[in-house]
N, C-alpha and C. Protein backbone atom coordinates (compact mmCIF):
# COMPACT_ATOMS: atom_id res chain seq x y z
N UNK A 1 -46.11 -43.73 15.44
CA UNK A 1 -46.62 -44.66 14.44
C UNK A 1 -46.71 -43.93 13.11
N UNK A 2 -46.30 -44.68 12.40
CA UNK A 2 -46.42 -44.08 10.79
C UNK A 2 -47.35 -45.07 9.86
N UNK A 3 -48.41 -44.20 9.05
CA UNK A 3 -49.54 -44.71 8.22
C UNK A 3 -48.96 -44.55 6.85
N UNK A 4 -48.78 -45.87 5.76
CA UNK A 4 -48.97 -45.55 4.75
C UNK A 4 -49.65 -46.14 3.86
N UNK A 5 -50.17 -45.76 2.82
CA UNK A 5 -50.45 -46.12 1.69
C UNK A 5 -49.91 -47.70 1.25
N UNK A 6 -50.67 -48.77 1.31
CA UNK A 6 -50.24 -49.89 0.71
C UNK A 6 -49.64 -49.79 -0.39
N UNK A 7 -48.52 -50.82 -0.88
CA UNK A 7 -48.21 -50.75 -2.13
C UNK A 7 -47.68 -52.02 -2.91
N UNK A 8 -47.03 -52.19 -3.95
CA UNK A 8 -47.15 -53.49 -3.98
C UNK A 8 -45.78 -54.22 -3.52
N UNK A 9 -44.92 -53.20 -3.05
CA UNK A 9 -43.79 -54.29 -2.42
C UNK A 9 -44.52 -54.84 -0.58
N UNK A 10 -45.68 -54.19 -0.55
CA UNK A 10 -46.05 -54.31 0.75
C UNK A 10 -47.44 -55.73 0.41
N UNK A 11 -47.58 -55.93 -0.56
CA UNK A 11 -48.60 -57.06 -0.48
C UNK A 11 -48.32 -58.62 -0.09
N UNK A 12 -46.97 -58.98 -0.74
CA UNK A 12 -46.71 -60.06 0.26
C UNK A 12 -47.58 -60.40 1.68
N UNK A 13 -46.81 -59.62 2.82
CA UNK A 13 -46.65 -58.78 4.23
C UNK A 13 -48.97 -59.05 4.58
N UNK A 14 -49.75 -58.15 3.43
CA UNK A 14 -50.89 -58.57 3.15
C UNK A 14 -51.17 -59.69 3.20
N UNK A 15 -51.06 -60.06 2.32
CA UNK A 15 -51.70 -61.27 2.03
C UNK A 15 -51.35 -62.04 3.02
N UNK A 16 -50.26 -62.34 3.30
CA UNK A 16 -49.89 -63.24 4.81
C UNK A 16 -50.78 -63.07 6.16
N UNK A 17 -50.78 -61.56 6.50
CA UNK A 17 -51.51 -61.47 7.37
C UNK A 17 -53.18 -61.62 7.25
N UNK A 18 -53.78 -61.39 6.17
CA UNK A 18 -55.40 -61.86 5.80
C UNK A 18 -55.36 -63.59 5.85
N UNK A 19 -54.34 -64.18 5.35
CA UNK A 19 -54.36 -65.63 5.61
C UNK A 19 -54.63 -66.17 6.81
N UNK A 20 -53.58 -65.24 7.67
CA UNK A 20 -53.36 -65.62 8.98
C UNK A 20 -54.92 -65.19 10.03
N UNK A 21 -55.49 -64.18 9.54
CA UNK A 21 -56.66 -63.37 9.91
C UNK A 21 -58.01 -64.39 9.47
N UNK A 22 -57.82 -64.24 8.48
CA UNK A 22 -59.30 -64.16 7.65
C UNK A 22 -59.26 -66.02 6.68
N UNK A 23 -58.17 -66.96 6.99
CA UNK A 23 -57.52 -68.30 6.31
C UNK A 23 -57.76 -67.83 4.89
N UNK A 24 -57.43 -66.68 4.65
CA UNK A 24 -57.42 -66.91 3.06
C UNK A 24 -56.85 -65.33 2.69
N UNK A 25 -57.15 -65.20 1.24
CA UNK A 25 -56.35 -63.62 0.68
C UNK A 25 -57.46 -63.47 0.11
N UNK A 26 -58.83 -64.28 -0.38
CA UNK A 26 -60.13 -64.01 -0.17
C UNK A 26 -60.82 -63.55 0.78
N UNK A 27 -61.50 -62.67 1.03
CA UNK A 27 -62.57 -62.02 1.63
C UNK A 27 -63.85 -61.76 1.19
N UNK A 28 -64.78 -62.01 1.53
CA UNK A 28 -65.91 -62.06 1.05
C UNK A 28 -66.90 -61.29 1.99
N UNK A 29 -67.72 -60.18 1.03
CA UNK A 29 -68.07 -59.50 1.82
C UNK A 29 -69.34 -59.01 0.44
N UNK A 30 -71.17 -59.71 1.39
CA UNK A 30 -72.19 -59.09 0.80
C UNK A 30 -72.08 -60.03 -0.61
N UNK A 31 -71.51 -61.44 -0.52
CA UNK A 31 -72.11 -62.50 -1.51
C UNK A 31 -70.83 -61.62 -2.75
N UNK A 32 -69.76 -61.02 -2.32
CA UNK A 32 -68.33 -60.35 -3.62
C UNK A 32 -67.81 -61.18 -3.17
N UNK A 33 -66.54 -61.06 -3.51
CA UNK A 33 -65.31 -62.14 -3.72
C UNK A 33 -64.23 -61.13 -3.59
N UNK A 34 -63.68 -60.47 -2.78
CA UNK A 34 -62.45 -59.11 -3.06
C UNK A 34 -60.68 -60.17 -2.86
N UNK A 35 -59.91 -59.92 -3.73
CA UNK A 35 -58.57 -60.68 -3.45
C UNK A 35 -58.05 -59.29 -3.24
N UNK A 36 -56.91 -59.38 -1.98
CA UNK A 36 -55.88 -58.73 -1.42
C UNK A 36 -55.27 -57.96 -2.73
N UNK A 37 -54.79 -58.41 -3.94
CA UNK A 37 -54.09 -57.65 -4.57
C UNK A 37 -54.78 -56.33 -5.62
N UNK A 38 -56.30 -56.57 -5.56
CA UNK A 38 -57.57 -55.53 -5.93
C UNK A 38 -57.69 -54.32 -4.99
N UNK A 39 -57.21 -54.87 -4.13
CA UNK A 39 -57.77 -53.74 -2.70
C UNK A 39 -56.87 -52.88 -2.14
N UNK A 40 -57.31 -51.17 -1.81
CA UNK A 40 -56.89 -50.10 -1.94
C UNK A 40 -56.58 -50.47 -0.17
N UNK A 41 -55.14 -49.30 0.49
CA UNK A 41 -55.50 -49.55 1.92
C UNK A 41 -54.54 -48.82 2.46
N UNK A 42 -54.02 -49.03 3.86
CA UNK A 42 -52.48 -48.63 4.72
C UNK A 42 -52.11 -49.46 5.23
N UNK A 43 -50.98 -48.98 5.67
CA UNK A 43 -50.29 -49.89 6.47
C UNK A 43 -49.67 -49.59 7.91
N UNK A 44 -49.72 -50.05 8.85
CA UNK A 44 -49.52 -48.90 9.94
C UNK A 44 -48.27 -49.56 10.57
N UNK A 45 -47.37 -48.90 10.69
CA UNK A 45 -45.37 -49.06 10.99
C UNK A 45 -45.31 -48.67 11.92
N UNK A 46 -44.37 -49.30 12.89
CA UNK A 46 -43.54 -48.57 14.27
C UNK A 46 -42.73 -48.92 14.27
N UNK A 47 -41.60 -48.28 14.26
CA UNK A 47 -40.19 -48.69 13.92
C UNK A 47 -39.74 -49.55 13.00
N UNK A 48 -40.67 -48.61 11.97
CA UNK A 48 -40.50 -49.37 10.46
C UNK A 48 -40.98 -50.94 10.33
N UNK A 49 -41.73 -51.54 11.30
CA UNK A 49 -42.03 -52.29 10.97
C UNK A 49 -43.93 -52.56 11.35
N UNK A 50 -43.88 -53.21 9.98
CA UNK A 50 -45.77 -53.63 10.07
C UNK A 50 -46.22 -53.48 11.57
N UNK A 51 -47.64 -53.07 11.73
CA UNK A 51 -48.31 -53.41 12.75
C UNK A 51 -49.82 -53.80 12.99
N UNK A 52 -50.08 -52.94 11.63
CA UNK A 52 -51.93 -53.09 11.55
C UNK A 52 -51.91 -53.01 9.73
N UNK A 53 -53.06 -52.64 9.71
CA UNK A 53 -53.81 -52.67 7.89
C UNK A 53 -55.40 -52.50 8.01
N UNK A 54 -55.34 -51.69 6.89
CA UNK A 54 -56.62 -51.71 6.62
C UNK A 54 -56.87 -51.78 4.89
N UNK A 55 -57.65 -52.28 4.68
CA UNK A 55 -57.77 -52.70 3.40
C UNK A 55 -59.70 -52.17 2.77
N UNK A 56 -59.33 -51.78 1.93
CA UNK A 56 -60.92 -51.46 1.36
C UNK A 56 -61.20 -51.20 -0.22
N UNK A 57 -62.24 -51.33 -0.33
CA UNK A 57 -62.90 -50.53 -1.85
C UNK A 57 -63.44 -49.15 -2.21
N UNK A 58 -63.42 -48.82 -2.84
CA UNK A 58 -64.96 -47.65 -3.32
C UNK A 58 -65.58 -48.29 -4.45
N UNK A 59 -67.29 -48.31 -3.87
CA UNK A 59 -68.19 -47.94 -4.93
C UNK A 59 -69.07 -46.87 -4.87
N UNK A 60 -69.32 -46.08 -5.74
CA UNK A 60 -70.34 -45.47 -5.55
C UNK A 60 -70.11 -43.96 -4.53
N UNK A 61 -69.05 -43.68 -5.00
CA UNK A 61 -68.36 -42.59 -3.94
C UNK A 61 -68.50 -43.00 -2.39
N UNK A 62 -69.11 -44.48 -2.10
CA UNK A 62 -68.71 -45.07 -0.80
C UNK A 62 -67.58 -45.74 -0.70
N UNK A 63 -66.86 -45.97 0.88
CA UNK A 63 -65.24 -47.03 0.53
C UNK A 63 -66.76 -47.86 1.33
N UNK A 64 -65.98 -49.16 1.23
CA UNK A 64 -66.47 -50.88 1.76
C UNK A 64 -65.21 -50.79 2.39
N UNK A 65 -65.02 -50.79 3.56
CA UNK A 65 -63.68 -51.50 4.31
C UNK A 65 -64.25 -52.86 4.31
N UNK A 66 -62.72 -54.05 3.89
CA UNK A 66 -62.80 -54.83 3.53
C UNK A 66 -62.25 -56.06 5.05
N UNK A 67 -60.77 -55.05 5.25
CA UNK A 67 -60.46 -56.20 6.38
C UNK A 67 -59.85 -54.83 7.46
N UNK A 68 -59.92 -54.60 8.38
CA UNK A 68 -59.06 -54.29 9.60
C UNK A 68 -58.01 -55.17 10.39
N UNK A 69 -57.30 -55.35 10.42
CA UNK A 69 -56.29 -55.70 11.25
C UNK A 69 -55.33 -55.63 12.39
N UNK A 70 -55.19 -54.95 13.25
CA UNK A 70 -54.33 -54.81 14.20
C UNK A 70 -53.07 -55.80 14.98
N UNK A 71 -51.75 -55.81 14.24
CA UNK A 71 -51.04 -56.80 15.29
C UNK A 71 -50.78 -56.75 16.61
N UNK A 72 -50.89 -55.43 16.94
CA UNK A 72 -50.95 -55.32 18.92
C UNK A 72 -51.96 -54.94 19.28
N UNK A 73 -53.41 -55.55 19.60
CA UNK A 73 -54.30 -54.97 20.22
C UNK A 73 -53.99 -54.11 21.33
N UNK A 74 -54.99 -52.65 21.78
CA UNK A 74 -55.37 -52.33 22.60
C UNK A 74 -54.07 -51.00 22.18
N UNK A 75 -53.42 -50.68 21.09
CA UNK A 75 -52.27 -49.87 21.06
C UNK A 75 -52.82 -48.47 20.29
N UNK A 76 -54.06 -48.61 19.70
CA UNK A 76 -54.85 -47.40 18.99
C UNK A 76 -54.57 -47.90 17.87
N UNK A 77 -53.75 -48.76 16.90
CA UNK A 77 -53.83 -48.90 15.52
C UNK A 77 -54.91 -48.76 15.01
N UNK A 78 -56.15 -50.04 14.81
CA UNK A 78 -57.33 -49.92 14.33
C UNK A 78 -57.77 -48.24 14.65
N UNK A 79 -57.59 -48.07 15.16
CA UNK A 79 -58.26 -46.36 15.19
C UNK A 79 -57.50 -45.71 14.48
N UNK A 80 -56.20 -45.58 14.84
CA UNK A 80 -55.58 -44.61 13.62
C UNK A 80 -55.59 -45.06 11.90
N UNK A 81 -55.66 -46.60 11.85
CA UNK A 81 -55.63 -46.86 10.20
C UNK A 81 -57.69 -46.42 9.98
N UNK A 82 -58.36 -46.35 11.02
CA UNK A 82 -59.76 -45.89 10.43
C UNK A 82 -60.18 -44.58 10.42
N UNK A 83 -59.10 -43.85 10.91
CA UNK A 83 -59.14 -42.27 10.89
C UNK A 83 -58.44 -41.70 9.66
N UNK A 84 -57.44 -42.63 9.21
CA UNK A 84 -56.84 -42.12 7.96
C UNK A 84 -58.10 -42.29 6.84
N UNK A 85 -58.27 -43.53 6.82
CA UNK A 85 -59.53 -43.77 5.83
C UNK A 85 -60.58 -42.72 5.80
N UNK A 86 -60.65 -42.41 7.10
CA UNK A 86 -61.77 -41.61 6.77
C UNK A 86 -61.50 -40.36 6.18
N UNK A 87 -60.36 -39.34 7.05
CA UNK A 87 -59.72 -38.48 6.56
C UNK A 87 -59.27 -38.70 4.68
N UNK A 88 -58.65 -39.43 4.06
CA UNK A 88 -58.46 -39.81 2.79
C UNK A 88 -60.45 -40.12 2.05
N UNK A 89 -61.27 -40.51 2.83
CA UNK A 89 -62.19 -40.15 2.09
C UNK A 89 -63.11 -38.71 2.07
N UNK A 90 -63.07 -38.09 3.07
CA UNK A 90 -63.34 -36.70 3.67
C UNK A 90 -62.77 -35.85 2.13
N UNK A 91 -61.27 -36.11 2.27
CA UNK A 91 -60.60 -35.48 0.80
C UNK A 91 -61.40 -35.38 -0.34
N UNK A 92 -61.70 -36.68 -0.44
CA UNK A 92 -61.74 -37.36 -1.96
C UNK A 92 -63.46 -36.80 -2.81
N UNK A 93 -63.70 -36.70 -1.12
CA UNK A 93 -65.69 -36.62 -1.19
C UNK A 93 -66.37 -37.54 -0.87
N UNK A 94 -66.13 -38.70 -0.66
CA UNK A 94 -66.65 -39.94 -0.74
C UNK A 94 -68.04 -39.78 0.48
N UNK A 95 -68.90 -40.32 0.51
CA UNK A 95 -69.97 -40.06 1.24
C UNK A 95 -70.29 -40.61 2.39
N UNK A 96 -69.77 -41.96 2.21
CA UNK A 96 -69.74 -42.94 3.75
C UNK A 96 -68.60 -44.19 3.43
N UNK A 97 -68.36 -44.47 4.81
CA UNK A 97 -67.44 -45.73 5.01
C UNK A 97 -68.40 -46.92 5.44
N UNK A 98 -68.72 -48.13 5.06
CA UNK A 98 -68.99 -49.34 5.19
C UNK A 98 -68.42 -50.25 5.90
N UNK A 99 -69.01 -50.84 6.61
CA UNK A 99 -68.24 -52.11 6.56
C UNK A 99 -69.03 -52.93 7.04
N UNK A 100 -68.97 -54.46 6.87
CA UNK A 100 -70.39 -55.29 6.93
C UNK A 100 -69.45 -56.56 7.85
N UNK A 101 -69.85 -57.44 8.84
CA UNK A 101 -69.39 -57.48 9.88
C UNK A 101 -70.29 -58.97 9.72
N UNK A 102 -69.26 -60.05 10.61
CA UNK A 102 -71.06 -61.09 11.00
C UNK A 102 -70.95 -61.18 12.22
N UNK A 103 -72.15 -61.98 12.58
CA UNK A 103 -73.14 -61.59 13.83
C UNK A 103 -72.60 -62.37 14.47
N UNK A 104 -71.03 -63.28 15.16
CA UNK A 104 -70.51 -63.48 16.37
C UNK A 104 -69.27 -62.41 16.49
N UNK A 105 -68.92 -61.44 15.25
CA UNK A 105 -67.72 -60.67 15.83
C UNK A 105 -68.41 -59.59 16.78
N UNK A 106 -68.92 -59.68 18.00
CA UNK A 106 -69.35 -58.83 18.86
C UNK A 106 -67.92 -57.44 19.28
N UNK A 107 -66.91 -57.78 19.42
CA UNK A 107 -65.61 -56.67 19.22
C UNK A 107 -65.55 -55.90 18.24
N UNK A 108 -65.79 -56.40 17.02
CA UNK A 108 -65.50 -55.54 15.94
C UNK A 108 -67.09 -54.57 15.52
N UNK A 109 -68.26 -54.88 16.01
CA UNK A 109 -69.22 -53.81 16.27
C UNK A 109 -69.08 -52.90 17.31
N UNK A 110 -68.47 -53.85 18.12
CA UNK A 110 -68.26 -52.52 19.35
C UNK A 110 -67.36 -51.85 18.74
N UNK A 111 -66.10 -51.97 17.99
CA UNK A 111 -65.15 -51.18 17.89
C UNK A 111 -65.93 -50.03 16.90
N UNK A 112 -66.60 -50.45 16.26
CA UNK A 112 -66.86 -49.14 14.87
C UNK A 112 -68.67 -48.75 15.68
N UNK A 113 -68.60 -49.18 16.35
CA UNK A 113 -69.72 -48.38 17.48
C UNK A 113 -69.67 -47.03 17.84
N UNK A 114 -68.49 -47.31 18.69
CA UNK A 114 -67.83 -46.40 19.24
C UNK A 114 -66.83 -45.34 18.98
N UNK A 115 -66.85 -45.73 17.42
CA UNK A 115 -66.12 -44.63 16.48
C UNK A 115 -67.36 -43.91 15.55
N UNK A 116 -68.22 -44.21 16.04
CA UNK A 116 -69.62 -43.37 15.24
C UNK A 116 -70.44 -44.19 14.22
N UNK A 117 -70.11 -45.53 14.29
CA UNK A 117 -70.83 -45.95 12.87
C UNK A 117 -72.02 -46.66 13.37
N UNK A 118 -73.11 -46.93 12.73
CA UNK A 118 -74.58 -47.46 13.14
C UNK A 118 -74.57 -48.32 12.38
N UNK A 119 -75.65 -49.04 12.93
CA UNK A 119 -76.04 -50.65 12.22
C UNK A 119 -77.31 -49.81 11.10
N UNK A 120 -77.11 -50.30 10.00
CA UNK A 120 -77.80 -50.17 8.90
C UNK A 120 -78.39 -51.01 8.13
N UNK A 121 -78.06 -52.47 8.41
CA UNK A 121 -78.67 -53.58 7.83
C UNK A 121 -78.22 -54.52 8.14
N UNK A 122 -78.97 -55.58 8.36
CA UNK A 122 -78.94 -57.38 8.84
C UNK A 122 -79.34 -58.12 7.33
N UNK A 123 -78.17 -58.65 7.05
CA UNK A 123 -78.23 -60.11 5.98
C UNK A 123 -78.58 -60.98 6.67
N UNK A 124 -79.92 -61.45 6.93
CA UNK A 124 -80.19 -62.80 7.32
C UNK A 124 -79.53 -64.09 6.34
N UNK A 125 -78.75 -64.88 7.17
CA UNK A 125 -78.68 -66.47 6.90
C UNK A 125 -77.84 -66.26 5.34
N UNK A 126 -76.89 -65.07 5.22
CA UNK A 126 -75.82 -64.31 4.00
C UNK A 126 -74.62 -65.33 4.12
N UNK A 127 -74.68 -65.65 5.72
CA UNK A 127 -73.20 -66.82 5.30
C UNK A 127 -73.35 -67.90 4.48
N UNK A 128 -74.69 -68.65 4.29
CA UNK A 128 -74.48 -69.68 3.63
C UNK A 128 -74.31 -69.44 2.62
N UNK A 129 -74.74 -68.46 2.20
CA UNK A 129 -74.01 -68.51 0.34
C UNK A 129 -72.27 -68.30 0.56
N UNK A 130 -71.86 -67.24 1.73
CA UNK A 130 -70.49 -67.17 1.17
C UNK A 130 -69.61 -68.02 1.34
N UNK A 131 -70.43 -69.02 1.80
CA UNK A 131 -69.46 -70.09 2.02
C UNK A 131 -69.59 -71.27 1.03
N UNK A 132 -70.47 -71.15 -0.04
CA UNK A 132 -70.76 -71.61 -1.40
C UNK A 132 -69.23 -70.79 -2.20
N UNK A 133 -68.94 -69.99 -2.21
CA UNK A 133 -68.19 -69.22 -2.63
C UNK A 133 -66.59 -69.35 -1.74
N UNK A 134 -66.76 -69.73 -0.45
CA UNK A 134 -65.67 -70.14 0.40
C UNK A 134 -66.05 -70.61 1.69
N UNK A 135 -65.76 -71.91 1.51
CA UNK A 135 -66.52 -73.34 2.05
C UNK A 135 -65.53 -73.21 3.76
N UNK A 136 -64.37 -71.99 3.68
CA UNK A 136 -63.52 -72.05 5.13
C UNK A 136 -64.13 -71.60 6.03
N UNK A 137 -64.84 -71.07 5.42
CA UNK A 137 -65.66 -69.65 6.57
C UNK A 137 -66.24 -71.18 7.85
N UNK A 138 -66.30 -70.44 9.34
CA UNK A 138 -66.19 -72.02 10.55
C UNK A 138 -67.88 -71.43 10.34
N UNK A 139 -68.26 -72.37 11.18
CA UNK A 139 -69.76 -72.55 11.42
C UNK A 139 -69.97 -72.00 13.02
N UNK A 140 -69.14 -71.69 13.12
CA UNK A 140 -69.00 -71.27 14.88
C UNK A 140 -67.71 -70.39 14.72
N UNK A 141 -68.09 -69.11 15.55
CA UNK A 141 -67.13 -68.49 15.67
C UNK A 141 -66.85 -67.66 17.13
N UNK A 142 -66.63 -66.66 17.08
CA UNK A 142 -66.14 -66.34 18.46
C UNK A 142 -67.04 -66.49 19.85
N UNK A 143 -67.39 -66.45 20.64
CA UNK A 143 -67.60 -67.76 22.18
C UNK A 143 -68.79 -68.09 21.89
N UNK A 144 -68.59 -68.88 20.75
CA UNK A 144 -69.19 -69.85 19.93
C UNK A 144 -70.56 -69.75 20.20
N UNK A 145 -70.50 -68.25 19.09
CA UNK A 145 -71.96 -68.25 18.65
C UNK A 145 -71.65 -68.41 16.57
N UNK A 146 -72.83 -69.45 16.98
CA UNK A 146 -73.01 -69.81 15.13
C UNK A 146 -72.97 -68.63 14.11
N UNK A 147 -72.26 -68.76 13.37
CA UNK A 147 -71.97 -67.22 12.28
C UNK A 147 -73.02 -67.76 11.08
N UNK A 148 -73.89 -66.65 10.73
CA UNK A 148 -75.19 -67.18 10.07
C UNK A 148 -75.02 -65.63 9.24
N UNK A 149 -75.35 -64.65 9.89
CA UNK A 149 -75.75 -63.26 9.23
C UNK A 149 -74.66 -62.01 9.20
N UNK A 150 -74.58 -61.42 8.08
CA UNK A 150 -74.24 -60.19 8.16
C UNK A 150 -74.18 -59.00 8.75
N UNK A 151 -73.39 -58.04 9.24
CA UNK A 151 -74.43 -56.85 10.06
C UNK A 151 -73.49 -55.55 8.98
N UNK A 152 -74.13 -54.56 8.42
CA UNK A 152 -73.53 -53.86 7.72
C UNK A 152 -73.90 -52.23 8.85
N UNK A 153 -72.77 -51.77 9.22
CA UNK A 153 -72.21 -50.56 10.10
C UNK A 153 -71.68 -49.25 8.81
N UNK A 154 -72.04 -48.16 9.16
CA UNK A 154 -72.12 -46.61 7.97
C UNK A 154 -71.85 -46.15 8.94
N UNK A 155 -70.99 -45.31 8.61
CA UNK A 155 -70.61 -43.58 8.95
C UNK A 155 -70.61 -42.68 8.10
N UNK A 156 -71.12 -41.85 7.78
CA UNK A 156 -71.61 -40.92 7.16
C UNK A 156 -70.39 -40.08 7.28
N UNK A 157 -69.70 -39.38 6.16
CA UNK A 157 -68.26 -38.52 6.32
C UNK A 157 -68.95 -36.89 6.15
């Protein structure tokens, strides 16, 4: 597998897949508004072709991972595009990786669980605003528990 650096002949390819992910090239994360073509990230290739992404910010010498992606579950992508990140922030200095999560993706806490990151804060009842801001977000989400709150997960680099 080969990791690279997003770029912009690769945002198309993005944006398609956050549509397909997330119904939009909006993401909203903590009451922001981030569009796909703002956001820093990789891209993860096997035989030259797409397979995963990770997409994020820095503030504050912290990154915000924004979206994770994997097109073949269960193949290590998500782990290798969150080891680069981290490694690329390790470099840079950056102090911790973020990422803020809501309270029916039960997989995607386990996944950054188990890569070292802790729960650090609960947005109570944070979806209804972001969905003032993007009205797609479902009211039910995965084995349909109601998506209401935030959960924000740190790893400390």
């Amino acid at each position: 597998m080969n990791i690279k650096k997003i770029t912009k002949e690769d945002k198309q390819f993005v944006t398609a897949v956050l549509r397909n992910f997330w119904g939009s090239d909006t993401i909203i994360v903590r009451n922001n508004s981030y569009k796909v073509e703002t956001l820093l990230g990789f891209l993860a290739e096997e035989n030259k072709r797409p397979v995963g992404l990770i997409t994020y910010t820095i503030k504050n010498k912290k990154i915000l991972i924004i979206s994770l992606n994997s097109l073949i579950p269960g193949k290590g992508i998500g782990t290798a595009l969150l080891e680069k990140v981290q490694e690329e922030g390790k470099m840079a200095g950056y102090l911790k990786i973020i990422v803020v999560t809501t309270n029916d993706n039960i997989k995607a806490q386990e996944f950054y669980k188990k890569r070292g990151f802790i729960p650090t804060a609960m947005y109570k009842n944070s979806i209804k605003k972001a969905r003032l801001i993007k009205p797609e977000i479902p009211e039910i989400g995965e084995n349909g528990i109601p998506i209401t709150d935030e959960i924000e997960l740190t790893l400390s680099l």
